[in-house]
C-alpha atoms as a PDB file:
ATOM      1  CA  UNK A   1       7.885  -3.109   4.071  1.00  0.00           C
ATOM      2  CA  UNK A   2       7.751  -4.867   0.459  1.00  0.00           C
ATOM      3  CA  UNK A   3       8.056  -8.224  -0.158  1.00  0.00           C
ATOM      4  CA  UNK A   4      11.753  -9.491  -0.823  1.00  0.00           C
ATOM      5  CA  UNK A   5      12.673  -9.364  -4.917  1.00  0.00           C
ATOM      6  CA  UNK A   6      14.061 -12.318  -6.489  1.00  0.00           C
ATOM      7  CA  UNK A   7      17.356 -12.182  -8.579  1.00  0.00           C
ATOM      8  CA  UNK A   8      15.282 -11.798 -11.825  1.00  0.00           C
ATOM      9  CA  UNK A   9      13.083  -8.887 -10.723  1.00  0.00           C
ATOM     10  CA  UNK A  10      16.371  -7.172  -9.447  1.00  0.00           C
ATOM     11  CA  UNK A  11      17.471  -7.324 -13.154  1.00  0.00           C
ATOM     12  CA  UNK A  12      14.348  -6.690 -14.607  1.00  0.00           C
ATOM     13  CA  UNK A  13      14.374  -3.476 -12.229  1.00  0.00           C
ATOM     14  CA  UNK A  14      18.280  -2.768 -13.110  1.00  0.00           C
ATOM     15  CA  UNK A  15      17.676  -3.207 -17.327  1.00  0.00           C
ATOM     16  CA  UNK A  16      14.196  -0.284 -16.943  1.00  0.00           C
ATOM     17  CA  UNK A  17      17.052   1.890 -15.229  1.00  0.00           C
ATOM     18  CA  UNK A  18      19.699   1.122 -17.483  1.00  0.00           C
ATOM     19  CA  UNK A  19      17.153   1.090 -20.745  1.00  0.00           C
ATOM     20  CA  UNK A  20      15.970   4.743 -18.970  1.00  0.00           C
ATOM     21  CA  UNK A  21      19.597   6.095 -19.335  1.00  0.00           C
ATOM     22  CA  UNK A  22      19.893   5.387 -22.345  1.00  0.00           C
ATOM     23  CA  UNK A  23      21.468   1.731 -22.621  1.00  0.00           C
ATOM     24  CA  UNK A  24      20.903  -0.786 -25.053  1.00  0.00           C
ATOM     25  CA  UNK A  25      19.065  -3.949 -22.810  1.00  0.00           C
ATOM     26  CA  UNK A  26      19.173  -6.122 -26.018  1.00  0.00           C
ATOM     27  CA  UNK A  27      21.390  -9.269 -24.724  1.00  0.00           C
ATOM     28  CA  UNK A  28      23.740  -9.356 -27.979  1.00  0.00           C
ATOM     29  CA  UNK A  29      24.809  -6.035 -26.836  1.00  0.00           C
ATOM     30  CA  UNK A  30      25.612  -6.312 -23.582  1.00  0.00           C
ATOM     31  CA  UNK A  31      27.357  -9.699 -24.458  1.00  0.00           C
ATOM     32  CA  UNK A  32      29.359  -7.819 -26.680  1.00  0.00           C
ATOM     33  CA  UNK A  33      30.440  -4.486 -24.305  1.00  0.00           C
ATOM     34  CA  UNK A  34      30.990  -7.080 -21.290  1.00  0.00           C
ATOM     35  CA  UNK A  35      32.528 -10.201 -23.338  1.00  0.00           C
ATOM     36  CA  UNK A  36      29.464 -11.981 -21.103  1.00  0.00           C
ATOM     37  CA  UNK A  37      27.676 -15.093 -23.043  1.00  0.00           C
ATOM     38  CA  UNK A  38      24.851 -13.124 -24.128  1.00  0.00           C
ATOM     39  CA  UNK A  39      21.986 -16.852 -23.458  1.00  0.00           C
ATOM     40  CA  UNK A  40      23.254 -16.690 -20.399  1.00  0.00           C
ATOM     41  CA  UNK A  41      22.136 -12.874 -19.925  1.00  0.00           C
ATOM     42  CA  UNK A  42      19.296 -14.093 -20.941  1.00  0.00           C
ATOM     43  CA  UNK A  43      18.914 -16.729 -18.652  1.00  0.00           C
ATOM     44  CA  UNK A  44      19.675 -14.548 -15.931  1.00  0.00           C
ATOM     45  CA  UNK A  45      16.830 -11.823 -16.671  1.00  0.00           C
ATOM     46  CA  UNK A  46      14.294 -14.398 -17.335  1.00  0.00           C
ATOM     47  CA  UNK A  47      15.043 -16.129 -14.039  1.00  0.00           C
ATOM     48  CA  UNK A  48      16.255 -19.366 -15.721  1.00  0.00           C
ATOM     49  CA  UNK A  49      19.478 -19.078 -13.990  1.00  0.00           C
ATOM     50  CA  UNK A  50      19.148 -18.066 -10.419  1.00  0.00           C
ATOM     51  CA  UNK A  51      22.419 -18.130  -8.799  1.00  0.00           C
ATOM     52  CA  UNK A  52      24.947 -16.540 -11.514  1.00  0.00           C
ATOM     53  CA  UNK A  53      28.519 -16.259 -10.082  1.00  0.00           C
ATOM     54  CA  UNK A  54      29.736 -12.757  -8.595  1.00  0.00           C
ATOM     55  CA  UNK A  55      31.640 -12.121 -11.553  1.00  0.00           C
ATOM     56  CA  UNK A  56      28.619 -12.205 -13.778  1.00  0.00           C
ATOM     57  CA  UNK A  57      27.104  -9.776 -11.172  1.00  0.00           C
ATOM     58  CA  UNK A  58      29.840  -7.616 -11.523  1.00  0.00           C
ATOM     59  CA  UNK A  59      29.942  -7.163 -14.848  1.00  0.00           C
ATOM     60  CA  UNK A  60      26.279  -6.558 -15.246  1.00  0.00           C
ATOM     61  CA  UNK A  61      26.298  -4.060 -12.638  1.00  0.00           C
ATOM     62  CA  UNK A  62      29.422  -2.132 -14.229  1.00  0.00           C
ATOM     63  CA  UNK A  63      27.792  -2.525 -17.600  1.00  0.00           C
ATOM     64  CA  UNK A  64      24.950  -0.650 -16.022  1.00  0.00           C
ATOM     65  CA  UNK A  65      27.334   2.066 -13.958  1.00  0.00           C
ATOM     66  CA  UNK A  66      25.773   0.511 -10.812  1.00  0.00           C
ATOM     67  CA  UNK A  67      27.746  -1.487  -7.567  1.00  0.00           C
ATOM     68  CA  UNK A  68      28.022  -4.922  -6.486  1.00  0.00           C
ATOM     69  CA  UNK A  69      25.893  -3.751  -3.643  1.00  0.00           C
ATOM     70  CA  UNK A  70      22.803  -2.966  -6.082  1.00  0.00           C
ATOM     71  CA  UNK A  71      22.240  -6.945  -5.240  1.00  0.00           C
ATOM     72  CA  UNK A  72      21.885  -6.509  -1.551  1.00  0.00           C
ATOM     73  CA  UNK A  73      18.353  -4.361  -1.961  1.00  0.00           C
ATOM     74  CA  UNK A  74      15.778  -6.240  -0.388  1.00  0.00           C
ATOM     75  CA  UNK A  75      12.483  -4.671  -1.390  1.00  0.00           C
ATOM     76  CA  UNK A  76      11.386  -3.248  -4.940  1.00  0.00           C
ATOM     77  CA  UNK A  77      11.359   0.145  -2.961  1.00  0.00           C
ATOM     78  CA  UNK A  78      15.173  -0.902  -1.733  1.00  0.00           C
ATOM     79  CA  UNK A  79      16.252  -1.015  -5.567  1.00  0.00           C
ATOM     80  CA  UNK A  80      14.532   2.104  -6.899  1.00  0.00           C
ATOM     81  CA  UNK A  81      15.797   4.527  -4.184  1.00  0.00           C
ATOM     82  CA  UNK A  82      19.811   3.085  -4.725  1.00  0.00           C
ATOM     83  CA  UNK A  83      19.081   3.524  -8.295  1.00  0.00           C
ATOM     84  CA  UNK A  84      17.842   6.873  -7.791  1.00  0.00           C
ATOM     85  CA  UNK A  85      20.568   7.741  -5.835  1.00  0.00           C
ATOM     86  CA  UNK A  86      23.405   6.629  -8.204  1.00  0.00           C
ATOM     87  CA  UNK A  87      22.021   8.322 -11.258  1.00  0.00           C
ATOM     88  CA  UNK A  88      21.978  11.386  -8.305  1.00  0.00           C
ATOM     89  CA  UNK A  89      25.411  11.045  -7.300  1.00  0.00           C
ATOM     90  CA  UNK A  90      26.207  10.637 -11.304  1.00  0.00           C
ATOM     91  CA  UNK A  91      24.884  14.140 -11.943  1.00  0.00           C
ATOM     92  CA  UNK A  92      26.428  15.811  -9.205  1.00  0.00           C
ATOM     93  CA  UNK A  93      29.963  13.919  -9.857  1.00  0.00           C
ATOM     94  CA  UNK A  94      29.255  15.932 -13.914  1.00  0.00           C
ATOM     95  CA  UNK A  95      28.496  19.297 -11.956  1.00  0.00           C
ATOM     96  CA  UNK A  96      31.522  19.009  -9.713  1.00  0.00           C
ATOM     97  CA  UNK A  97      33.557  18.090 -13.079  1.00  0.00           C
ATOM     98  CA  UNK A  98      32.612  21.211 -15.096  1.00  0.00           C
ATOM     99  CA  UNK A  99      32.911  23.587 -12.261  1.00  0.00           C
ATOM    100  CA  UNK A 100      36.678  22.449 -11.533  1.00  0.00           C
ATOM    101  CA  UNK A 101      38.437  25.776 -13.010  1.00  0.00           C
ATOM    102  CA  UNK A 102      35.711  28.309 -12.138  1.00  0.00           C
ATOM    103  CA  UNK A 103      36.699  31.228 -10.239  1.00  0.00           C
ATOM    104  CA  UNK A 104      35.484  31.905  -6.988  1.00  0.00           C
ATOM    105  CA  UNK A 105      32.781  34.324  -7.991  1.00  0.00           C
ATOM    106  CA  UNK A 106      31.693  31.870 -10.751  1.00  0.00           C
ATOM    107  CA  UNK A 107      31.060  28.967  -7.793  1.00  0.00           C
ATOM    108  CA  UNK A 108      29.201  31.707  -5.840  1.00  0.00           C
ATOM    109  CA  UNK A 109      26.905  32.139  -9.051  1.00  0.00           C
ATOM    110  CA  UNK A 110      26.232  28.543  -9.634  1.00  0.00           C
ATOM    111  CA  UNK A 111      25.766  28.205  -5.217  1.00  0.00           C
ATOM    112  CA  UNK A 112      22.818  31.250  -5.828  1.00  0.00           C
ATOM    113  CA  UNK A 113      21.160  29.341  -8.932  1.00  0.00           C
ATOM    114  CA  UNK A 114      20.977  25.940  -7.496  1.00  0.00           C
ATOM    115  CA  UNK A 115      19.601  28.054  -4.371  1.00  0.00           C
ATOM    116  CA  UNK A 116      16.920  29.805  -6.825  1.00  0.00           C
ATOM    117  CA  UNK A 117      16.209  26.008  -8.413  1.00  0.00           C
ATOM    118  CA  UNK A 118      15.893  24.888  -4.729  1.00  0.00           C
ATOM    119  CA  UNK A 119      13.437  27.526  -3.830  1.00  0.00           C
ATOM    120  CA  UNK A 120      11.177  27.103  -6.985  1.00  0.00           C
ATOM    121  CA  UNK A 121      10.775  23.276  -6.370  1.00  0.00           C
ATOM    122  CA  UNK A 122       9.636  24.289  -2.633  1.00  0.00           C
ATOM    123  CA  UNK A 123      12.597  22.530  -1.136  1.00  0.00           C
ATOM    124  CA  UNK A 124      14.293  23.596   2.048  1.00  0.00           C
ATOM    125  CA  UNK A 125      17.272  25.820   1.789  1.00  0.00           C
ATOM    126  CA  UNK A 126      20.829  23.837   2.300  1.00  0.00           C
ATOM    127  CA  UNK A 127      22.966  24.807   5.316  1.00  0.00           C
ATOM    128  CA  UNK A 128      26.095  27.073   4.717  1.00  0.00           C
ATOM    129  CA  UNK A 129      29.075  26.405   5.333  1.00  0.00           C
END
């Protein structure tokens, strides 16, 4: 097992996932989308201050579509896998979204092509239910 991460390499680690989606990491700009003070962002990330409040936390980890619970990782391992698993459930949440409406045979379809994407990655068929 890894080492435990401080506060500042759990937001170092959370502003590479959020810069990898696609977010702007420059402090002015989360400032401005979280009404946040945008030195004390900075003070966060560069491990000046260690012990923001929980509302800080919050915002920051809604700012970067992440939970509270982000925090509680232990290990740089910890982090990456919840992180990999939120942008995860994000995707499938968007699939589930645009197939709301389809018709039964439709579903079926999409079922047999994430089968045939299973199958050409080499991963295990899912169970039926």
């Amino acid at each position: 097992m890894g080492r435990t991460l401080t506060l500042r390499e759990k937001i170092e680690l959370l502003f590479d996932y959020g810069q990898s989606k696609g977010l702007s990491v420059a402090y002015i700009a989360i400032a401005e989308a979280t009404g946040e003070n945008a030195s004390n962002i900075r003070k966060i990330h560069l491990g000046i201050n260690a012990n923001p409040g929980v509302k800080t936390l919050t915002t920051l980890a809604d700012y970067f579509g992440v939970g509270l619970a982000y925090f509680d990782c232990q290990t740089k391992t910890d982090c990456q896998v919840y992180l990999e698993q939120i942008g995860q459930e994000r995707i499938l949440g968007g699939i589930a979204l645009r197939a709301m409406g389809i018709s039964e045979e439709g579903l079926q379809a999409i079922q047999k092509m994430i089968d045939y994407v299973r199958k050409s990655e080499g991963l295990p068929p899912t169970e039926k239910k």
